[in-house]
Protein backbone atom coordinates (compact mmCIF):
# COMPACT_ATOMS: atom_id res chain seq x y z
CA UNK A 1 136.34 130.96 67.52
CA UNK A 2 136.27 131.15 63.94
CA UNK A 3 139.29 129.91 61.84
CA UNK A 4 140.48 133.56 60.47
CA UNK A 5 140.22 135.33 64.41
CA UNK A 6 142.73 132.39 65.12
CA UNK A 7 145.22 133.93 62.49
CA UNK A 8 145.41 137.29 63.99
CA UNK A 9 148.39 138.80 65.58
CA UNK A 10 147.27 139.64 68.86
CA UNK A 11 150.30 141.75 70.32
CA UNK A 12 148.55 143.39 73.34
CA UNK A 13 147.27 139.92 74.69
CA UNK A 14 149.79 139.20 76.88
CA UNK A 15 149.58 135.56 77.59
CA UNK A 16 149.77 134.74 73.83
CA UNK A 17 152.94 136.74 73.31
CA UNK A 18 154.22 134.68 76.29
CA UNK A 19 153.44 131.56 74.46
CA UNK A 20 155.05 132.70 71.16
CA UNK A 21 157.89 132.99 73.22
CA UNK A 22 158.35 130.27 74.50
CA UNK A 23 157.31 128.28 70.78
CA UNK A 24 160.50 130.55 69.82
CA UNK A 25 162.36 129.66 72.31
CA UNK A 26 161.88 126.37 71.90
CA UNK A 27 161.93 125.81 68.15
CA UNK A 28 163.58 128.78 66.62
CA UNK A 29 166.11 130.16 68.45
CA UNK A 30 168.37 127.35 68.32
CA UNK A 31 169.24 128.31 64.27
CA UNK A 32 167.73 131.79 64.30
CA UNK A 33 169.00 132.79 67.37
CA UNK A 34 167.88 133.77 70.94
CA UNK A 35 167.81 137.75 69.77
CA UNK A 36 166.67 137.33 66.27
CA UNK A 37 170.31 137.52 65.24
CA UNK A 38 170.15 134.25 62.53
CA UNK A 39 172.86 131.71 62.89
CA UNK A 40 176.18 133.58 61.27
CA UNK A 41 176.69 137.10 60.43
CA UNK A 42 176.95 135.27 56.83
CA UNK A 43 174.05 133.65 56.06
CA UNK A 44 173.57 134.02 52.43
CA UNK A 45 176.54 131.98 52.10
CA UNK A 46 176.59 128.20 51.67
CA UNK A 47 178.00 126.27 54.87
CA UNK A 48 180.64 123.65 54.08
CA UNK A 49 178.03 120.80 53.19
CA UNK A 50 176.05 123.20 50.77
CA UNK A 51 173.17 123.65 53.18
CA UNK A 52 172.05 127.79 53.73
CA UNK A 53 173.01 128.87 57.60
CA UNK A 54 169.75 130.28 59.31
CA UNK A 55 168.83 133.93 58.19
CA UNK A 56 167.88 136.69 60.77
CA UNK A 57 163.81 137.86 61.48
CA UNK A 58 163.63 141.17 61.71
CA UNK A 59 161.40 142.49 64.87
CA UNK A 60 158.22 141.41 63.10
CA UNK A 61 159.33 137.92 63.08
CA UNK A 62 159.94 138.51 59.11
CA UNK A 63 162.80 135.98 57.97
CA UNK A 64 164.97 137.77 55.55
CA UNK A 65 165.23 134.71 53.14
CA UNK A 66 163.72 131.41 52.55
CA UNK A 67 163.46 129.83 55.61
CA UNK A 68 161.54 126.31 54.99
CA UNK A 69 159.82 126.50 58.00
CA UNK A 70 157.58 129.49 57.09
């Protein structure tokens, strides 16, 4: 497979959706939330120790701010 058909979003394929998922589930949702949500209804304000609360992906998976991760 060549390096850009790995980069394609593939939403009818089933099985990789399943796997996103699950990558989501386990190393996303914990800050961005289960449903997308982000971590606080505020998250373009600074938490106590100065440090940005997770923002919220809209349904693309689109994270409305800088999320380092991305």
């Amino acid at each position: 497979m060549a390096a850009e058909d790995a980069a394609l979003l593939k939403p009818d394929d089933r099985q990789l959706v399943a796997r996103g998922r699950d990558v989501y589930a386990a190393n996303c949702a914990s800050c961005h939330g289960a449903d997308l949500e982000g971590e606080t209804a505020d998250w373009r304000t600074p938490g106590p120790d100065g440090s940005m609360p997770a923002p919220p992906h809209d349904e693309t998976g689109h994270t409305q701010g800088q999320d380092p991760l991305i």
